[in-house]
PDB file of N, CA and C in Angstrom:
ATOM      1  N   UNK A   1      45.706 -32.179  43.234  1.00  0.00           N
ATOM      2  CA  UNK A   1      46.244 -31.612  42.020  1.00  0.00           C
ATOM      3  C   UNK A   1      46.309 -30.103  42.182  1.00  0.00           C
ATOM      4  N   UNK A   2      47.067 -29.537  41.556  1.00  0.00           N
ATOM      5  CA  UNK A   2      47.806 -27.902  42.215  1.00  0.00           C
ATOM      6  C   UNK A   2      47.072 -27.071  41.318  1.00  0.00           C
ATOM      7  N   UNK A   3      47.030 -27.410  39.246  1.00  0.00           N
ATOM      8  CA  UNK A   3      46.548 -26.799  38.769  1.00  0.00           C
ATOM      9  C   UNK A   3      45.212 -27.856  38.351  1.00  0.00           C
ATOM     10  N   UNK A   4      43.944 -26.906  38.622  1.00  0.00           N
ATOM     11  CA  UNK A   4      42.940 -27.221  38.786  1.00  0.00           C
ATOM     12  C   UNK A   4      42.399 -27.652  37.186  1.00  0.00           C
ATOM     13  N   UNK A   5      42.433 -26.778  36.030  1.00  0.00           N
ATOM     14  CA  UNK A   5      41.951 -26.732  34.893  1.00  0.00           C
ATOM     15  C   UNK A   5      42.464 -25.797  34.113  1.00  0.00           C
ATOM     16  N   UNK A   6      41.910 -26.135  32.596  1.00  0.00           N
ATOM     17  CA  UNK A   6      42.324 -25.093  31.809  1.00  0.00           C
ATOM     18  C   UNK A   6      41.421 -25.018  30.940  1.00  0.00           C
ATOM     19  N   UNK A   7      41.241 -23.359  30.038  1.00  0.00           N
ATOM     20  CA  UNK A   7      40.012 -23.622  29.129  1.00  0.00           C
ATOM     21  C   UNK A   7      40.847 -22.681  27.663  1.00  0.00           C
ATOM     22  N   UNK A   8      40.456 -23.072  27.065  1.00  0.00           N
ATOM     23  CA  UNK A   8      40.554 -22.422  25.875  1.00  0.00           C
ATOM     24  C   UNK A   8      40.017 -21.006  25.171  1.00  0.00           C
ATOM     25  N   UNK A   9      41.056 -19.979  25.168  1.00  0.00           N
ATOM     26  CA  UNK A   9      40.297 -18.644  24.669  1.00  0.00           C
ATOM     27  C   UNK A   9      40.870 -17.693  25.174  1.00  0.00           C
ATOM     28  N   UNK A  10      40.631 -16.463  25.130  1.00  0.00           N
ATOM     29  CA  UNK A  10      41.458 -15.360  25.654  1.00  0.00           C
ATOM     30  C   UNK A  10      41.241 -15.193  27.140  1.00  0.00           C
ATOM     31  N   UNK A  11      41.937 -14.415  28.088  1.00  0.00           N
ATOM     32  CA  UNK A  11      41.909 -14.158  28.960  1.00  0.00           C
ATOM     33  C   UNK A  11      40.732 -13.006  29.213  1.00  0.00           C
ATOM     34  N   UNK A  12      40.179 -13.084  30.247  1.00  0.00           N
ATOM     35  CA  UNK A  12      38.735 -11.944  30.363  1.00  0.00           C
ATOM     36  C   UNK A  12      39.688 -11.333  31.280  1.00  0.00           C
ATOM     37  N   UNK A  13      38.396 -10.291  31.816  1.00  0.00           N
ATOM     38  CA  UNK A  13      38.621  -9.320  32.839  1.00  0.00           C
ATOM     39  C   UNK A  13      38.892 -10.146  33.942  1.00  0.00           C
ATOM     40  N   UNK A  14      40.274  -9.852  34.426  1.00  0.00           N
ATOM     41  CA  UNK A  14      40.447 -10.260  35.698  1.00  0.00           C
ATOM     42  C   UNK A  14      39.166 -10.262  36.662  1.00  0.00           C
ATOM     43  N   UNK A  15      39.329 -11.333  37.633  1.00  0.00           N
ATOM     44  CA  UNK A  15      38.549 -11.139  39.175  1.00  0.00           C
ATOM     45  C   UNK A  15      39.063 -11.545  40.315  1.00  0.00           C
ATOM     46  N   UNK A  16      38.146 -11.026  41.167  1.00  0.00           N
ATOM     47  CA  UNK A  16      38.417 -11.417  42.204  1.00  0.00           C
ATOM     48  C   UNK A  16      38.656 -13.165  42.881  1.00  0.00           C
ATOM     49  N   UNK A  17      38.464 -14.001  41.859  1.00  0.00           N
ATOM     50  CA  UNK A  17      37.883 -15.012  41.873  1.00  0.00           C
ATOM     51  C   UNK A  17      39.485 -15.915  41.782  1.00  0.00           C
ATOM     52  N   UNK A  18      39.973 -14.942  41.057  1.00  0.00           N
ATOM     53  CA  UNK A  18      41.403 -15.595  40.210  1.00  0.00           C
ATOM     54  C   UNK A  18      42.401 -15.994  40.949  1.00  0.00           C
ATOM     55  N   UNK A  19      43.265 -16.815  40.902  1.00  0.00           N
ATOM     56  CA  UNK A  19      44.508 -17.034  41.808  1.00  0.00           C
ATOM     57  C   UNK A  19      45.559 -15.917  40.768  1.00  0.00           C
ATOM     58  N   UNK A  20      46.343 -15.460  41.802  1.00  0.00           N
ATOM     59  CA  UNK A  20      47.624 -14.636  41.136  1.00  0.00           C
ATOM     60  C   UNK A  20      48.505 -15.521  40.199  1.00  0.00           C
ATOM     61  N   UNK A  21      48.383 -16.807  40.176  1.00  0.00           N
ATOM     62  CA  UNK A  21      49.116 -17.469  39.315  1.00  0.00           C
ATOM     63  C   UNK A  21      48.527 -17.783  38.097  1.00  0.00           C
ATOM     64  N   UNK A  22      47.278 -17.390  38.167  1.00  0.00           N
ATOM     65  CA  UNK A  22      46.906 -17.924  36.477  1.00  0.00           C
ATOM     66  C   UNK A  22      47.632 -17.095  35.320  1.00  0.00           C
ATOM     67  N   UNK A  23      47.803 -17.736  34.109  1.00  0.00           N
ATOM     68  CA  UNK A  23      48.509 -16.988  33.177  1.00  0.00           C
ATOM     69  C   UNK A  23      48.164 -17.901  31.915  1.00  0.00           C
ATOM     70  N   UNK A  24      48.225 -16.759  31.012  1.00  0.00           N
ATOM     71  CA  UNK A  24      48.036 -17.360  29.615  1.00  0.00           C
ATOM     72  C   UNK A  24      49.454 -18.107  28.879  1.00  0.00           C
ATOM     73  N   UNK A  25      48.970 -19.343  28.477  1.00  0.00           N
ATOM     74  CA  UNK A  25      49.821 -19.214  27.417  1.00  0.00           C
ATOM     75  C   UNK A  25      49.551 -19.539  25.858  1.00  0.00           C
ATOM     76  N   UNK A  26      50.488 -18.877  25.229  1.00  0.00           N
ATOM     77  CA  UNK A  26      50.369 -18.824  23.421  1.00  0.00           C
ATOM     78  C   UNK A  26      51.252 -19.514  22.754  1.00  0.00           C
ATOM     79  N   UNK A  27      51.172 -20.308  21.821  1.00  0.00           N
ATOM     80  CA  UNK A  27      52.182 -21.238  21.135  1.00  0.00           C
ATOM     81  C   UNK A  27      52.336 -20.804  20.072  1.00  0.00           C
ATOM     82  N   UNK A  28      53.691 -19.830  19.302  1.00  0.00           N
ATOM     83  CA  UNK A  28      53.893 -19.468  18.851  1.00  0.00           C
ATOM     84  C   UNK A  28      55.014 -19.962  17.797  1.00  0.00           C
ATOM     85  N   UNK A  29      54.760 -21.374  17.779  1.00  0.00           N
ATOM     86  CA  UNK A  29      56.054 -22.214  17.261  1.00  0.00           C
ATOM     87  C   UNK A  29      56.389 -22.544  16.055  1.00  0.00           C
ATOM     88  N   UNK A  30      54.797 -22.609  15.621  1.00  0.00           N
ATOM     89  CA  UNK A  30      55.443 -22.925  14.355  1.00  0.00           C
ATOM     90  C   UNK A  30      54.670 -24.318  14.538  1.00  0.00           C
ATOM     91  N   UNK A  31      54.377 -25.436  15.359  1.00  0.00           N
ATOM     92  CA  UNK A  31      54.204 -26.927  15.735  1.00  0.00           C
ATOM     93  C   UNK A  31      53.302 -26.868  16.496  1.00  0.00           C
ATOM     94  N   UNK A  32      52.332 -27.502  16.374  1.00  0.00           N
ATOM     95  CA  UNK A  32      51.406 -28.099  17.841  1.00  0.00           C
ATOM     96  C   UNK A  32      51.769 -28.770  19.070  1.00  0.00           C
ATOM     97  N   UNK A  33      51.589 -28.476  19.968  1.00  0.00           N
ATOM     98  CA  UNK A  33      51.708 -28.836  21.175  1.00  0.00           C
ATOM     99  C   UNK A  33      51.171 -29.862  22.178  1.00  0.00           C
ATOM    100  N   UNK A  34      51.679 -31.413  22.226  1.00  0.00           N
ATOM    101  CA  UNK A  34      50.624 -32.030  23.094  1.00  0.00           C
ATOM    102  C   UNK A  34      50.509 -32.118  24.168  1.00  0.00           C
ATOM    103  N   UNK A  35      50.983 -31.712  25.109  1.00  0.00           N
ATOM    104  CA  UNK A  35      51.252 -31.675  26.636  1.00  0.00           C
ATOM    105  C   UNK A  35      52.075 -30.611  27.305  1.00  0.00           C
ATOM    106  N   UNK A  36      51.221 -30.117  28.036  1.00  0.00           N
ATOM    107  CA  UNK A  36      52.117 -28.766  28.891  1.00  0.00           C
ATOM    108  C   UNK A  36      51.466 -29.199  30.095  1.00  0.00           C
ATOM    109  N   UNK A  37      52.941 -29.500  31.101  1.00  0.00           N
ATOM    110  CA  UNK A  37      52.967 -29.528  32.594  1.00  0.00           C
ATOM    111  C   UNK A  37      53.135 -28.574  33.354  1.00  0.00           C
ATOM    112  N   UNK A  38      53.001 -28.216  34.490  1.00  0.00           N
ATOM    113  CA  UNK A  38      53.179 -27.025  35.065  1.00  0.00           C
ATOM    114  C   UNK A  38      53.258 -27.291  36.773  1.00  0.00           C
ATOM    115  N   UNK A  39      54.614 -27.434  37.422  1.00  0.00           N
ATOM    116  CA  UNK A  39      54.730 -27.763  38.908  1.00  0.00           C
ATOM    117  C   UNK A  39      55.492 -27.238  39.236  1.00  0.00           C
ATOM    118  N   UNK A  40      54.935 -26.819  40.937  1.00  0.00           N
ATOM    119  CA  UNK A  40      55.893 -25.923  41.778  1.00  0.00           C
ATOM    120  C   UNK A  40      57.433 -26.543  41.224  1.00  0.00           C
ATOM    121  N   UNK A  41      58.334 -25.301  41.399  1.00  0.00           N
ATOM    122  CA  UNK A  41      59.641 -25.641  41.179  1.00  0.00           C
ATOM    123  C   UNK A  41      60.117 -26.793  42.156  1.00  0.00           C
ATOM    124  N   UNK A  42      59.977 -26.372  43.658  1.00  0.00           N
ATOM    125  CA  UNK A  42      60.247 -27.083  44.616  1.00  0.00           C
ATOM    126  C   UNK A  42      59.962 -28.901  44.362  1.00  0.00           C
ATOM    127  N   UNK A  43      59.446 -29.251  43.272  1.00  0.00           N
ATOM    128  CA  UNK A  43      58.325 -30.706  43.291  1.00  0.00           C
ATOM    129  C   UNK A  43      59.414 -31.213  42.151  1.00  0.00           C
ATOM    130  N   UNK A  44      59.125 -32.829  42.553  1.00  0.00           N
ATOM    131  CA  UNK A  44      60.107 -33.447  41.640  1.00  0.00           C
ATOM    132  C   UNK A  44      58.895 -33.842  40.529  1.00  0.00           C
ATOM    133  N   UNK A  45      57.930 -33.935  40.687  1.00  0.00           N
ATOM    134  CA  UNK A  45      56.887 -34.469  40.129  1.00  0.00           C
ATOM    135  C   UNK A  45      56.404 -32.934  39.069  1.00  0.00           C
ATOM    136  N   UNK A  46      55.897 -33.382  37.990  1.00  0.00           N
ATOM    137  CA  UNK A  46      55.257 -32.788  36.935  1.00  0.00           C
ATOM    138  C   UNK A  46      53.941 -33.040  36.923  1.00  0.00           C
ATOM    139  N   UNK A  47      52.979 -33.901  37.861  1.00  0.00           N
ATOM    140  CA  UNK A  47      52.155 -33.545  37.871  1.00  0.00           C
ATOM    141  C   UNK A  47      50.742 -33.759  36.471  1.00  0.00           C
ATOM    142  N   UNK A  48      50.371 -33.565  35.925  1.00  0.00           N
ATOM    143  CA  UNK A  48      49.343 -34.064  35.307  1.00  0.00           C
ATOM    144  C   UNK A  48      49.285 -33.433  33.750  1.00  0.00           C
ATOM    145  N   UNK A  49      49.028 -33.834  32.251  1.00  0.00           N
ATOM    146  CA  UNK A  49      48.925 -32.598  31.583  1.00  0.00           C
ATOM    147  C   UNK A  49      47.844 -31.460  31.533  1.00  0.00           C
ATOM    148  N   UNK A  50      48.032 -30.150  31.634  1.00  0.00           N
ATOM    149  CA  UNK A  50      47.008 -29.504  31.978  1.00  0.00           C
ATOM    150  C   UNK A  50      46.241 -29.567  30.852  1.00  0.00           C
ATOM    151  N   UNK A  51      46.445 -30.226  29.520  1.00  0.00           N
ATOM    152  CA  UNK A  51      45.605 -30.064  28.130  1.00  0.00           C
ATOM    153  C   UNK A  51      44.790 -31.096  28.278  1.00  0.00           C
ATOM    154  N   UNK A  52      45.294 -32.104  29.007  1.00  0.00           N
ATOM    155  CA  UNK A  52      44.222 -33.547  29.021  1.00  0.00           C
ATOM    156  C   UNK A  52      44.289 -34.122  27.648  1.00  0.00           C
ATOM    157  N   UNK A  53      43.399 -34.075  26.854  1.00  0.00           N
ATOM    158  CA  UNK A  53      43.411 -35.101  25.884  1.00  0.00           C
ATOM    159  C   UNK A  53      43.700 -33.946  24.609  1.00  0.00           C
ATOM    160  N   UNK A  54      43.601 -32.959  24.567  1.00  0.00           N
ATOM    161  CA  UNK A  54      43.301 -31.598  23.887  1.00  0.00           C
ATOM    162  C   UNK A  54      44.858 -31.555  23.054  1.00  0.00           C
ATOM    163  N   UNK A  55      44.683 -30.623  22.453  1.00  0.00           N
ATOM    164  CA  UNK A  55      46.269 -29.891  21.875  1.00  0.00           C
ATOM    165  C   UNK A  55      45.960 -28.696  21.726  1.00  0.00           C
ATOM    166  N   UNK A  56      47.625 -28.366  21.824  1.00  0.00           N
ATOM    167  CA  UNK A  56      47.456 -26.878  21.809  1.00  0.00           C
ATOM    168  C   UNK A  56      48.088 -26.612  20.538  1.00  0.00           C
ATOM    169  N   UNK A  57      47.272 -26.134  19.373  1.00  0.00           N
ATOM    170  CA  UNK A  57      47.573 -25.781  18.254  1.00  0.00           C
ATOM    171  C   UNK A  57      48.645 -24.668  17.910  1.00  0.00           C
ATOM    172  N   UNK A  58      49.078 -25.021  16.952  1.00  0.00           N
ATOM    173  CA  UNK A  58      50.586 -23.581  16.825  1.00  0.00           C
ATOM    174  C   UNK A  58      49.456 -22.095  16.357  1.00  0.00           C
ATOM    175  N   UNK A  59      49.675 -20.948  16.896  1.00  0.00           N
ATOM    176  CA  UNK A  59      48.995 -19.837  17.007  1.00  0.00           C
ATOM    177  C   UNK A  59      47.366 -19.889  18.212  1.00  0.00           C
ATOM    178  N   UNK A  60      47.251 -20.532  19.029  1.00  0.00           N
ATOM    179  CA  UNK A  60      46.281 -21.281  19.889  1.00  0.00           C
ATOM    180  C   UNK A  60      46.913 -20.322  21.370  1.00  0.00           C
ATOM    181  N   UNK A  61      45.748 -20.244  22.010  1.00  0.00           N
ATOM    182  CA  UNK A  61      45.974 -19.832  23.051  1.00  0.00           C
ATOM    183  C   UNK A  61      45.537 -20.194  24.510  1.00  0.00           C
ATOM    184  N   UNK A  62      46.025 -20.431  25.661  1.00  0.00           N
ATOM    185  CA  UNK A  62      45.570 -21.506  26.453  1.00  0.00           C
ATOM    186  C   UNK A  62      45.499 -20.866  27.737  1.00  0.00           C
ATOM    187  N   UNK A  63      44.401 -20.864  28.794  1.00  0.00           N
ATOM    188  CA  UNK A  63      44.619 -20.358  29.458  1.00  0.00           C
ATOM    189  C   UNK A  63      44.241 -21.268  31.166  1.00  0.00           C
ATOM    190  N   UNK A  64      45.364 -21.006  32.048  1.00  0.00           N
ATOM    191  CA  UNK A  64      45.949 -21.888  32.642  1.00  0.00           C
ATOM    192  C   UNK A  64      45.513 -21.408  34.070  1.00  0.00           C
ATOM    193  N   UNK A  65      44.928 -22.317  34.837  1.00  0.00           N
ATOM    194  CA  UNK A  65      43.995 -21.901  35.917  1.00  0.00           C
ATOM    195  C   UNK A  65      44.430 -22.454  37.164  1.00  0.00           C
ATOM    196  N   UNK A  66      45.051 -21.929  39.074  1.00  0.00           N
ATOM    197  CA  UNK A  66      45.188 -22.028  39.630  1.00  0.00           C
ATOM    198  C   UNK A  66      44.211 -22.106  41.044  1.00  0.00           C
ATOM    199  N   UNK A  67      44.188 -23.176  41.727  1.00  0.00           N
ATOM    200  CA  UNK A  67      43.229 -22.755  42.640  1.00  0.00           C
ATOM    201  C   UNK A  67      43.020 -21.465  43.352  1.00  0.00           C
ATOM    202  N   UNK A  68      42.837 -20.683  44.550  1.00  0.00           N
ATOM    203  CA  UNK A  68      42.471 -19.506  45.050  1.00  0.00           C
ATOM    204  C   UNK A  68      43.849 -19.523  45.876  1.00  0.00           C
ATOM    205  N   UNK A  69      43.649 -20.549  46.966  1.00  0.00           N
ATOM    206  CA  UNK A  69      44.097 -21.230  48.076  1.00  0.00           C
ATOM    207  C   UNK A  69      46.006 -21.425  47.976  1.00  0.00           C
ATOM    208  N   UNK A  70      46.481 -21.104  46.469  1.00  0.00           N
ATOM    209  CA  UNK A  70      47.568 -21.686  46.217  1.00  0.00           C
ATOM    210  C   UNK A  70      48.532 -20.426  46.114  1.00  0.00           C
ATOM    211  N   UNK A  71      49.713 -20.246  47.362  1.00  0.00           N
ATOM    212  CA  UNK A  71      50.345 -19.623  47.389  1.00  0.00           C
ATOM    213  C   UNK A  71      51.761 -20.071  46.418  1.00  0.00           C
ATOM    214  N   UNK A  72      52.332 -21.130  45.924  1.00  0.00           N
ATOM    215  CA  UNK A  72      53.005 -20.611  45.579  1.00  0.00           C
ATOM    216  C   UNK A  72      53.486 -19.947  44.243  1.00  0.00           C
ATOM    217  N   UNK A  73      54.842 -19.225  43.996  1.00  0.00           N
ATOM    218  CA  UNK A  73      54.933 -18.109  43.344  1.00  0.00           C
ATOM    219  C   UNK A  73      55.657 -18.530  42.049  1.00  0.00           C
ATOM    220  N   UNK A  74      57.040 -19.741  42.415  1.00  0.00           N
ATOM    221  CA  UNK A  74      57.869 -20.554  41.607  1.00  0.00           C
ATOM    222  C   UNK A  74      57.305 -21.520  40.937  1.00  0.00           C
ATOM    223  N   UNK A  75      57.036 -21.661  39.760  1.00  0.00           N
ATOM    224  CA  UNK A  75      56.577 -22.686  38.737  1.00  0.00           C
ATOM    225  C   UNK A  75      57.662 -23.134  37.877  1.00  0.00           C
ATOM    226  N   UNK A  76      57.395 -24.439  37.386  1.00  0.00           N
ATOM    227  CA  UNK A  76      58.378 -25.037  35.791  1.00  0.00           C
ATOM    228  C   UNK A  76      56.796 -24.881  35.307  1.00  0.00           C
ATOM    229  N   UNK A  77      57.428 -25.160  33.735  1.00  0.00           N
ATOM    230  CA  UNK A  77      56.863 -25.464  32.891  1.00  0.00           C
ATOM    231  C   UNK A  77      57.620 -26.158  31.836  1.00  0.00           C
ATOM    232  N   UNK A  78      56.588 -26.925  31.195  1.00  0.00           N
ATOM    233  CA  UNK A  78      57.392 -28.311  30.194  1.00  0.00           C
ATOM    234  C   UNK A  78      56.044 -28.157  29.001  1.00  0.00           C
ATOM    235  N   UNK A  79      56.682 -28.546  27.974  1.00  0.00           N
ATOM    236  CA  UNK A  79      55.816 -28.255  27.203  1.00  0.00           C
ATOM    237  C   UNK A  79      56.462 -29.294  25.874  1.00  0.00           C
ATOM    238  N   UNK A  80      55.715 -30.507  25.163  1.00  0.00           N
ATOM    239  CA  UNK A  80      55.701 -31.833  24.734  1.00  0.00           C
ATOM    240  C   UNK A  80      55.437 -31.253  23.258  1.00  0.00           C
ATOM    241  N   UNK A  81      56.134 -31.694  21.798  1.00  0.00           N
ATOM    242  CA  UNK A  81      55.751 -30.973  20.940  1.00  0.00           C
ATOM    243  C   UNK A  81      55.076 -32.456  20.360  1.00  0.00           C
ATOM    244  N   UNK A  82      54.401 -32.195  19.617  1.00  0.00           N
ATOM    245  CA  UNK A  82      53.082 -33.038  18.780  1.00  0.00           C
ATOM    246  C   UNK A  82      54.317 -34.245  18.111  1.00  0.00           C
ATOM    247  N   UNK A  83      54.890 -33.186  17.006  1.00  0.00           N
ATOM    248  CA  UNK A  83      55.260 -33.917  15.464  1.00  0.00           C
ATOM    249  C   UNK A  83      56.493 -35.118  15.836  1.00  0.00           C
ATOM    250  N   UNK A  84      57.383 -34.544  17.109  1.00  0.00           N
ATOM    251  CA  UNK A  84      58.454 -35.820  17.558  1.00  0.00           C
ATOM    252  C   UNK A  84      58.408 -36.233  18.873  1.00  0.00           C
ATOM    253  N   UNK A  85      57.778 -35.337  20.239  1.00  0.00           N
ATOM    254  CA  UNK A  85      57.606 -35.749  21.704  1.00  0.00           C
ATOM    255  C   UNK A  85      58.951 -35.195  21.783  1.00  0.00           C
ATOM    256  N   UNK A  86      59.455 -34.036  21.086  1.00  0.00           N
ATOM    257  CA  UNK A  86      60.863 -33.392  21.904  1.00  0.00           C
ATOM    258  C   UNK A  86      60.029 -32.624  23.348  1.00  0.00           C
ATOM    259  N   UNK A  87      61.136 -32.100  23.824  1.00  0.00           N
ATOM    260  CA  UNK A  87      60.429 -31.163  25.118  1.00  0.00           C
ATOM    261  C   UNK A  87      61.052 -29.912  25.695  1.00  0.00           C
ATOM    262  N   UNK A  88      60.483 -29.227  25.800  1.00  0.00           N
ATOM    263  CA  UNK A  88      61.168 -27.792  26.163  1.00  0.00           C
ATOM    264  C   UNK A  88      60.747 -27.714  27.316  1.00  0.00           C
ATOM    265  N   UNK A  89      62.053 -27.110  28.386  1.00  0.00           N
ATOM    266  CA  UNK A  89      61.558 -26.851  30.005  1.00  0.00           C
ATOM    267  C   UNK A  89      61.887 -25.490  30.357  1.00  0.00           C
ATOM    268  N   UNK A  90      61.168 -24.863  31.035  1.00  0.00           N
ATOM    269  CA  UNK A  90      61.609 -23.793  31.769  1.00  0.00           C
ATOM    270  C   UNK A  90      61.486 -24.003  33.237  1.00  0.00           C
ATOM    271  N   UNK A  91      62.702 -23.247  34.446  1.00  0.00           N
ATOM    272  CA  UNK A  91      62.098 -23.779  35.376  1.00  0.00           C
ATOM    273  C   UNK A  91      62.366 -21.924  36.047  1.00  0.00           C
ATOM    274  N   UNK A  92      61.558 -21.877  37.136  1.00  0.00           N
ATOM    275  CA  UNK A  92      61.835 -20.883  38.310  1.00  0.00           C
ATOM    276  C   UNK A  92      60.747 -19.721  37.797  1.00  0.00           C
ATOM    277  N   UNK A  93      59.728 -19.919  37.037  1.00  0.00           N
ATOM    278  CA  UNK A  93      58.495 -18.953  36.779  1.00  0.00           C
ATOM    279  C   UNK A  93      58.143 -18.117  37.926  1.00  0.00           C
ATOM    280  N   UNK A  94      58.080 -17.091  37.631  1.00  0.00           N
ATOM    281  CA  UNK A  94      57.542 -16.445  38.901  1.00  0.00           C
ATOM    282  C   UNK A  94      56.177 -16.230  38.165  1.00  0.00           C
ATOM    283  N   UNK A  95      55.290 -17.234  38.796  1.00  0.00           N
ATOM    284  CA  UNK A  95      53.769 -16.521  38.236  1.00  0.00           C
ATOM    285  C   UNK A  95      53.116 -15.986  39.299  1.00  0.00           C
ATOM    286  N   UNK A  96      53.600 -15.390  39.989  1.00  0.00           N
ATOM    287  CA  UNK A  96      52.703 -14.154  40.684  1.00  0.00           C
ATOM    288  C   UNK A  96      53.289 -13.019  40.231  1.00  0.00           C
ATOM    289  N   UNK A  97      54.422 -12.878  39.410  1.00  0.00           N
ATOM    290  CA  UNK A  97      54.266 -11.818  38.595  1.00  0.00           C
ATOM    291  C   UNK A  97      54.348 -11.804  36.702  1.00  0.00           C
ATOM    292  N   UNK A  98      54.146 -12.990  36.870  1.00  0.00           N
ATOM    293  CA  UNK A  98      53.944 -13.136  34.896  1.00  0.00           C
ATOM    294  C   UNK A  98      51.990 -13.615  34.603  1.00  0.00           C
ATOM    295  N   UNK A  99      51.807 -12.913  33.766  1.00  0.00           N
ATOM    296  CA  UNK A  99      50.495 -13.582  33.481  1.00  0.00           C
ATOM    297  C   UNK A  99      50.053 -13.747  32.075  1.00  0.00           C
ATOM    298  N   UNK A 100      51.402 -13.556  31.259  1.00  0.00           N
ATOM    299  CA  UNK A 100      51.075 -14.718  29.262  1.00  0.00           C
ATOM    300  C   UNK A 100      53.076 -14.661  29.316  1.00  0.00           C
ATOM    301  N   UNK A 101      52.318 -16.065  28.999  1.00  0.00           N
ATOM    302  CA  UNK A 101      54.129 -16.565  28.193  1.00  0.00           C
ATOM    303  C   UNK A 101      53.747 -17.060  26.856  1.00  0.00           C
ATOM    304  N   UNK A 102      54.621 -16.448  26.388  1.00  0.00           N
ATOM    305  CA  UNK A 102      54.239 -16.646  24.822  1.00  0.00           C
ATOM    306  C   UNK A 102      55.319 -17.356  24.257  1.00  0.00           C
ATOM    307  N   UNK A 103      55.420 -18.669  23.707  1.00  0.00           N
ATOM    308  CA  UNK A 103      56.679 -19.591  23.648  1.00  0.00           C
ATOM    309  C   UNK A 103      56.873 -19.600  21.898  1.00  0.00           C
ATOM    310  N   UNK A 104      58.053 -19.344  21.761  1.00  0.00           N
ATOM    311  CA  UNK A 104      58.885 -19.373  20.007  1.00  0.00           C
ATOM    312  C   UNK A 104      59.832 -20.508  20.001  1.00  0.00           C
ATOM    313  N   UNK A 105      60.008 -21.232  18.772  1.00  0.00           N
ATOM    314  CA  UNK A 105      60.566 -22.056  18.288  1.00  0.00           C
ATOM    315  C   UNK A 105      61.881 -21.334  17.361  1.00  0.00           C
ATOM    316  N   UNK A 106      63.002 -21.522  17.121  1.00  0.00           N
ATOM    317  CA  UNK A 106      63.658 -20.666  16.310  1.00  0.00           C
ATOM    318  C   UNK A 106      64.400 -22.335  15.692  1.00  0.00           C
ATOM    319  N   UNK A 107      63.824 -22.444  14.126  1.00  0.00           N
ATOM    320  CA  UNK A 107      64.138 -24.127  13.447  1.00  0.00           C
ATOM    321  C   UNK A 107      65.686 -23.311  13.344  1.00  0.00           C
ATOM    322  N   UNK A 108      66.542 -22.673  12.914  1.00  0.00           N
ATOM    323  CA  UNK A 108      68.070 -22.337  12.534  1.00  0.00           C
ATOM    324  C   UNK A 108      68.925 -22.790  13.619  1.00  0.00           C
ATOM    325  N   UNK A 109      68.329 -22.428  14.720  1.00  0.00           N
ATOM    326  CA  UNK A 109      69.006 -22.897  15.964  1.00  0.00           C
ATOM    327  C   UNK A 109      68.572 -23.900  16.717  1.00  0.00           C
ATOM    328  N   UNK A 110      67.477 -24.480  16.381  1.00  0.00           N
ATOM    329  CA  UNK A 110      66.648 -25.536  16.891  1.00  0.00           C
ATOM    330  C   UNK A 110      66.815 -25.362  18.768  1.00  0.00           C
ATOM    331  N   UNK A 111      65.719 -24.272  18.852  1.00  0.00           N
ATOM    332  CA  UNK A 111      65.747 -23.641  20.289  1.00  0.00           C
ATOM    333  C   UNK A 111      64.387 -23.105  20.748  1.00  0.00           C
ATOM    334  N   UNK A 112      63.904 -23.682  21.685  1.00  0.00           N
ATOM    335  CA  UNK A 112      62.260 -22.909  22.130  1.00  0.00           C
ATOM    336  C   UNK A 112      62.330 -21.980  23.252  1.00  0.00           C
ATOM    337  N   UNK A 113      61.860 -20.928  22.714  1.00  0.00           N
ATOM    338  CA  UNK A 113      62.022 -19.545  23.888  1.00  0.00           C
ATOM    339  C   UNK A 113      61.105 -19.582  24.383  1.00  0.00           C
ATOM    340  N   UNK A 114      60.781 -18.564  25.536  1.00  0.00           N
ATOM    341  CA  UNK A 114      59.347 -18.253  25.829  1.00  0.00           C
ATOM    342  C   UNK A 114      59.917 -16.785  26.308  1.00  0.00           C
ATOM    343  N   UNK A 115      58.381 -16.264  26.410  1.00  0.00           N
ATOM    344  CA  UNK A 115      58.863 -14.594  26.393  1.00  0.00           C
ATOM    345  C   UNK A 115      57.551 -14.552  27.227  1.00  0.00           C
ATOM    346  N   UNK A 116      58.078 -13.785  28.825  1.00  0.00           N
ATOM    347  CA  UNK A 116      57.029 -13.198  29.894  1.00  0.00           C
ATOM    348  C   UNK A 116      57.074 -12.305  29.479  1.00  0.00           C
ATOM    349  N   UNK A 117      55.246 -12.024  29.795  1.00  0.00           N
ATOM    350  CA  UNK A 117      54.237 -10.665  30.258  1.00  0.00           C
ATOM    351  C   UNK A 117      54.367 -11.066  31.740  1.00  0.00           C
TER     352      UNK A 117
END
């Protein structure tokens, strides 16, 4: 498995410890969130939910943990909403240089953004 874990809460002081790919994310939708995947772009597979049994509450913040060992740079992300199982994808993340995506819902246009740090 590529991403190792995830824990709940703000991001601390970086370390040395960290893979360059870890990054926060914030659900800013408006809706709770039950499942966020996260796999190399290159992979046909999605891989596992990183919330496990958990949700990620609307205003909740999640923070998303990479092994040491794991070079790569291109990520998707998919992200499962609670109230219908619609799904929003992004693909081609560069998380060796993003570290919080903060994802918006806009109901007028019925459209989920996300916005890199």
């Amino acid at each position: 498995m590529i991403v190792l874990g995830a824990t709940v809460g703000f991001a601390g002081a970086a370390s040395a410890a960290e893979a360059k790919q870890d990054f926060t994310l914030v659900n800013k939708t408006g809706y709770d969130i039950d499942a966020v995947f996260v796999s190399p772009s290159k992979s046909n597979d999605w891989e596992e939910d990183v919330l496990g049994k958990d949700l990620l509450e609307d205003g909740a913040v999640w923070d998303i943990k990479f092994h040491r060992s794991n070079r790569t740079c291109k990520w998707d992300l998919k992200v499962v909403y609670s109230v219908d199982s619609s799904e929003a994808v992004w693909g081609g993340i560069d998380l060796c240089q993003v570290s919080k995506i903060t994802i918006h819902y806009n109901k007028k246009s019925d459209t989920t953004s996300a916005e890199l740090e």
